[in-house]
Protein backbone atom coordinates (compact mmCIF):
# COMPACT_ATOMS: atom_id res chain seq x y z
CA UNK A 1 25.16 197.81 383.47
CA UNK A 2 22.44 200.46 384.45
CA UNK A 3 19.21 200.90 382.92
CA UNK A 4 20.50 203.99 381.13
CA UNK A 5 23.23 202.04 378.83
CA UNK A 6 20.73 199.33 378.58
CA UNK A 7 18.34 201.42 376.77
CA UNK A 8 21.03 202.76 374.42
CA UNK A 9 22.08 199.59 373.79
CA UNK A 10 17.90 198.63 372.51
CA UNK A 11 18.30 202.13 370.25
CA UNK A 12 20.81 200.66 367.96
CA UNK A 13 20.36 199.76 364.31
CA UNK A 14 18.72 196.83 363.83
CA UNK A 15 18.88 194.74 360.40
CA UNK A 16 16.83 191.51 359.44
CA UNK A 17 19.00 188.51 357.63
CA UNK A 18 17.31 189.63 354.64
CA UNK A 19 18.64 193.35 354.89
CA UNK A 20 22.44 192.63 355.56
CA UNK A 21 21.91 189.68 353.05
CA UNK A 22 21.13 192.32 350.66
CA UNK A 23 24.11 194.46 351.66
CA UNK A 24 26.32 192.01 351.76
CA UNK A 25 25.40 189.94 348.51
CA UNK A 26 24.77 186.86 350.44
CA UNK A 27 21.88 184.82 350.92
CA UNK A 28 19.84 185.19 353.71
CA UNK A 29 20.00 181.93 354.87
CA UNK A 30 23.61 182.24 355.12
CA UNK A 31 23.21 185.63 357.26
CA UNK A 32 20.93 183.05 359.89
CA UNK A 33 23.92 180.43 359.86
CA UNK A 34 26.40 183.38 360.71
CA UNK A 35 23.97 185.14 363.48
CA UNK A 36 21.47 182.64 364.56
CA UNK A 37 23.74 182.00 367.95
CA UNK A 38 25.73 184.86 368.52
CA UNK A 39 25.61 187.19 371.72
CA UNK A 40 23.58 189.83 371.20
CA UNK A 41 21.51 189.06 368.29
CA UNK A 42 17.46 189.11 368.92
CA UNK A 43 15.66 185.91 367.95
CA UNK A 44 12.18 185.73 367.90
CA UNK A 45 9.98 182.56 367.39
CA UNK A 46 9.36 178.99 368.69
CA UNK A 47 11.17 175.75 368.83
CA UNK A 48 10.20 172.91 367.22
CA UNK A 49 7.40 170.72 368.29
CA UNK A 50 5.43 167.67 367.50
CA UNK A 51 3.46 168.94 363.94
CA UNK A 52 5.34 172.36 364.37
CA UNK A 53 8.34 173.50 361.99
CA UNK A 54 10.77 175.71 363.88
CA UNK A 55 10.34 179.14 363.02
CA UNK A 56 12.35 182.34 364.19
CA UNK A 57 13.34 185.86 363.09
CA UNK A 58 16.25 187.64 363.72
CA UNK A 59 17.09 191.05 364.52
CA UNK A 60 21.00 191.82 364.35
CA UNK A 61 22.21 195.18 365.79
CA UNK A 62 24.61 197.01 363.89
CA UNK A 63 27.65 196.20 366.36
CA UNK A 64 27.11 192.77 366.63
CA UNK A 65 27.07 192.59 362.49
CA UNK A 66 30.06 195.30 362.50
CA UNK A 67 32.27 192.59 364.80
CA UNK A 68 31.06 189.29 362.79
CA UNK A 69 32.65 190.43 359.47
CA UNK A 70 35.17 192.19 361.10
CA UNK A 71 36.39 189.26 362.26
CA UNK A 72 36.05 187.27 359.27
CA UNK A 73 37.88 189.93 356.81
CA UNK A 74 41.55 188.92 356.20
CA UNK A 75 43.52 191.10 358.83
CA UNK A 76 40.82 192.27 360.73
CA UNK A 77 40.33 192.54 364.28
CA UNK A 78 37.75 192.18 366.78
């Protein structure tokens, strides 16, 4: 991949858990469940440390949240 698609790639729509929560009528912890590990997905934060909770945003590009619930509808493919 060149630098060129990279960047177009970084241009995309990008939603918070809480904004395709919203859309979606799900909670946003359930969005984090659903995105936290896939490819693609921005995660911002720190691990977990002595004293320290974990904490981490997410940032979902549209595609990546397009081919999750594309592949969870009934009949749909990826």
């Amino acid at each position: 991949m060149n630098a060129l698609q990279n960047s177009t790639a970084t241009d995309e729509a990008m939603f918070t858990a809480e904004e395709l929560a919203a859309s979606k009528r799900l909670h946003p912890s359930t969005i984090r469940k659903m995105f936290m590990n896939q490819p693609g997905v921005i995660r911002l934060g720190h691990p977990a440390s002595a004293g320290r909770q974990q904490y981490f945003t997410l940032r979902i590009p549209a595609s990546v949240a397009h081919r999750v619930f594309a592949a969870m509808t009934v009949g749909g493919h990826e």
